[in-house]
Protein backbone atom coordinates (compact mmCIF):
# COMPACT_ATOMS: atom_id res chain seq x y z
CA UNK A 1 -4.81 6.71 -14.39
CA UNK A 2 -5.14 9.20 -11.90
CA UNK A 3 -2.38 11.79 -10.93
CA UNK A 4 -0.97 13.48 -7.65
CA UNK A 5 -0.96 17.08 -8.32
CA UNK A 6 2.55 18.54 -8.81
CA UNK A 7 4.02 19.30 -5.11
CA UNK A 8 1.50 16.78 -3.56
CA UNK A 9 3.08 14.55 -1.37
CA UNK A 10 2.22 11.12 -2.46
CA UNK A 11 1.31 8.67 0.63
CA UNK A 12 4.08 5.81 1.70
CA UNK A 13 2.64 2.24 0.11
CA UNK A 14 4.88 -0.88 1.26
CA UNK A 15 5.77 -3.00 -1.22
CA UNK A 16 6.19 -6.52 0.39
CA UNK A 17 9.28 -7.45 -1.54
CA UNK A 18 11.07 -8.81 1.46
CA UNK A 19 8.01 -11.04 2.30
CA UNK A 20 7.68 -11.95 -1.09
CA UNK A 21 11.49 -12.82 -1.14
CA UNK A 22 11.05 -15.14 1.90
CA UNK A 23 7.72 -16.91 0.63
CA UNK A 24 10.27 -18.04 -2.07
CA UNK A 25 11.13 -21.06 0.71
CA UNK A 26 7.09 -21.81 1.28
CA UNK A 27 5.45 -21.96 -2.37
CA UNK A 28 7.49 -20.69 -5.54
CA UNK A 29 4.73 -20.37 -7.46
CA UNK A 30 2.73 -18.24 -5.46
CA UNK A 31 5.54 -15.93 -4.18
CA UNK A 32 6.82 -15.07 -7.97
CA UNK A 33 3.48 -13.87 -8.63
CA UNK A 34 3.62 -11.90 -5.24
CA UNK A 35 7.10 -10.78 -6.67
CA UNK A 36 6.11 -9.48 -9.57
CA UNK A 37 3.14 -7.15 -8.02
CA UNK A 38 5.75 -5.93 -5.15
CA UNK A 39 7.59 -4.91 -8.38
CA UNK A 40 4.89 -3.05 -9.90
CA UNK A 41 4.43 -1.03 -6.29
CA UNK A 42 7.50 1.51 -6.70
CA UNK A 43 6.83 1.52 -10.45
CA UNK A 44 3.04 2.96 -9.91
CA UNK A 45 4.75 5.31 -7.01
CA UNK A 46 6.96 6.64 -9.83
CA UNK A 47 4.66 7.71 -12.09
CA UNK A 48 2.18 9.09 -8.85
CA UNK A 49 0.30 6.39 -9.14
CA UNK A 50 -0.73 6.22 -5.71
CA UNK A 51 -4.17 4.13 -6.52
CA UNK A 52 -2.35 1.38 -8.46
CA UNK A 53 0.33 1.54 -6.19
CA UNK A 54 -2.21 0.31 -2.85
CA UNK A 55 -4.22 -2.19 -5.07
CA UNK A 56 -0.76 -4.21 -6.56
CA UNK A 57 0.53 -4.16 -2.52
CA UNK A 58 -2.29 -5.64 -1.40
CA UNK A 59 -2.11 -8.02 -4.33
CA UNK A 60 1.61 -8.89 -3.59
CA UNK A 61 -0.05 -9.49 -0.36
CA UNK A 62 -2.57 -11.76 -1.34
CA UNK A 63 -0.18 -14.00 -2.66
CA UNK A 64 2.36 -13.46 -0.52
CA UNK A 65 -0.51 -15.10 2.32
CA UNK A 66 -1.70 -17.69 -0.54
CA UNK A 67 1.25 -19.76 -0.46
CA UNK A 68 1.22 -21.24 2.88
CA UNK A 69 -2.27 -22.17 2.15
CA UNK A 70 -1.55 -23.87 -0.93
CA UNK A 71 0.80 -25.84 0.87
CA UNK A 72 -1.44 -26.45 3.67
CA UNK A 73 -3.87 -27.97 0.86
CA UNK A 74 -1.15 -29.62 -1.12
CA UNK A 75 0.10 -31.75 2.34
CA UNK A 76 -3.32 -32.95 3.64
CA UNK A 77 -4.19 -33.84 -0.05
CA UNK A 78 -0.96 -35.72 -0.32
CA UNK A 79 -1.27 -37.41 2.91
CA UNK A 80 -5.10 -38.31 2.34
CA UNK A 81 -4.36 -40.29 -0.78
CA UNK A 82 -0.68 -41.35 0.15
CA UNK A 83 -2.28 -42.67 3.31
CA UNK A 84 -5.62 -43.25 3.20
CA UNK A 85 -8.70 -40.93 4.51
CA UNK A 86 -8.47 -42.57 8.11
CA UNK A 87 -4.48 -40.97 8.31
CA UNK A 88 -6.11 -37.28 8.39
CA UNK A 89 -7.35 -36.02 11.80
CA UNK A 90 -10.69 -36.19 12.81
């Protein structure tokens, strides 16, 4: 794991954990997994991780976007076989 030298200011990454707090109300699943890399963000940061900082925010991102697409799938699944392939738009 690489290390910021000692007195090197270590760039700003964002975390995400308010998004991933709010994607709670879209898709659970997807948004604890978003949680738990938004977690790992400031944890990398403390131990000048700066590399593994960016690459679990952009994960935490990921998933963060995943869940309204999972839902998106989810409904027009639900509503093809609930109602039939002719109930889906054209």
């Amino acid at each position: 794991m690489p290390r910021a030298p000692v007195g090197v200011a270590l760039p700003h990454v964002r975390s995400h954990v308010g998004w991933a707090l709010l994607s709670l109300l879209v898709c659970w699943p997807t948004a604890l997994i978003a949680l738990i890399y938004a977690g790992q963000v400031q944890a990398r940061m403390n131990v000048s991780d700066a590399v593994g900082a960016r690459i679990a925010s952009r994960r935490a991102l990921f998933w963060i976007a995943a869940g309204p697409v999972v839902v998106a799938i989810f409904t027009i699944v639900f509503l093809g076989v609930r109602f039939g392939v002719d109930a889906l738009p054209a």
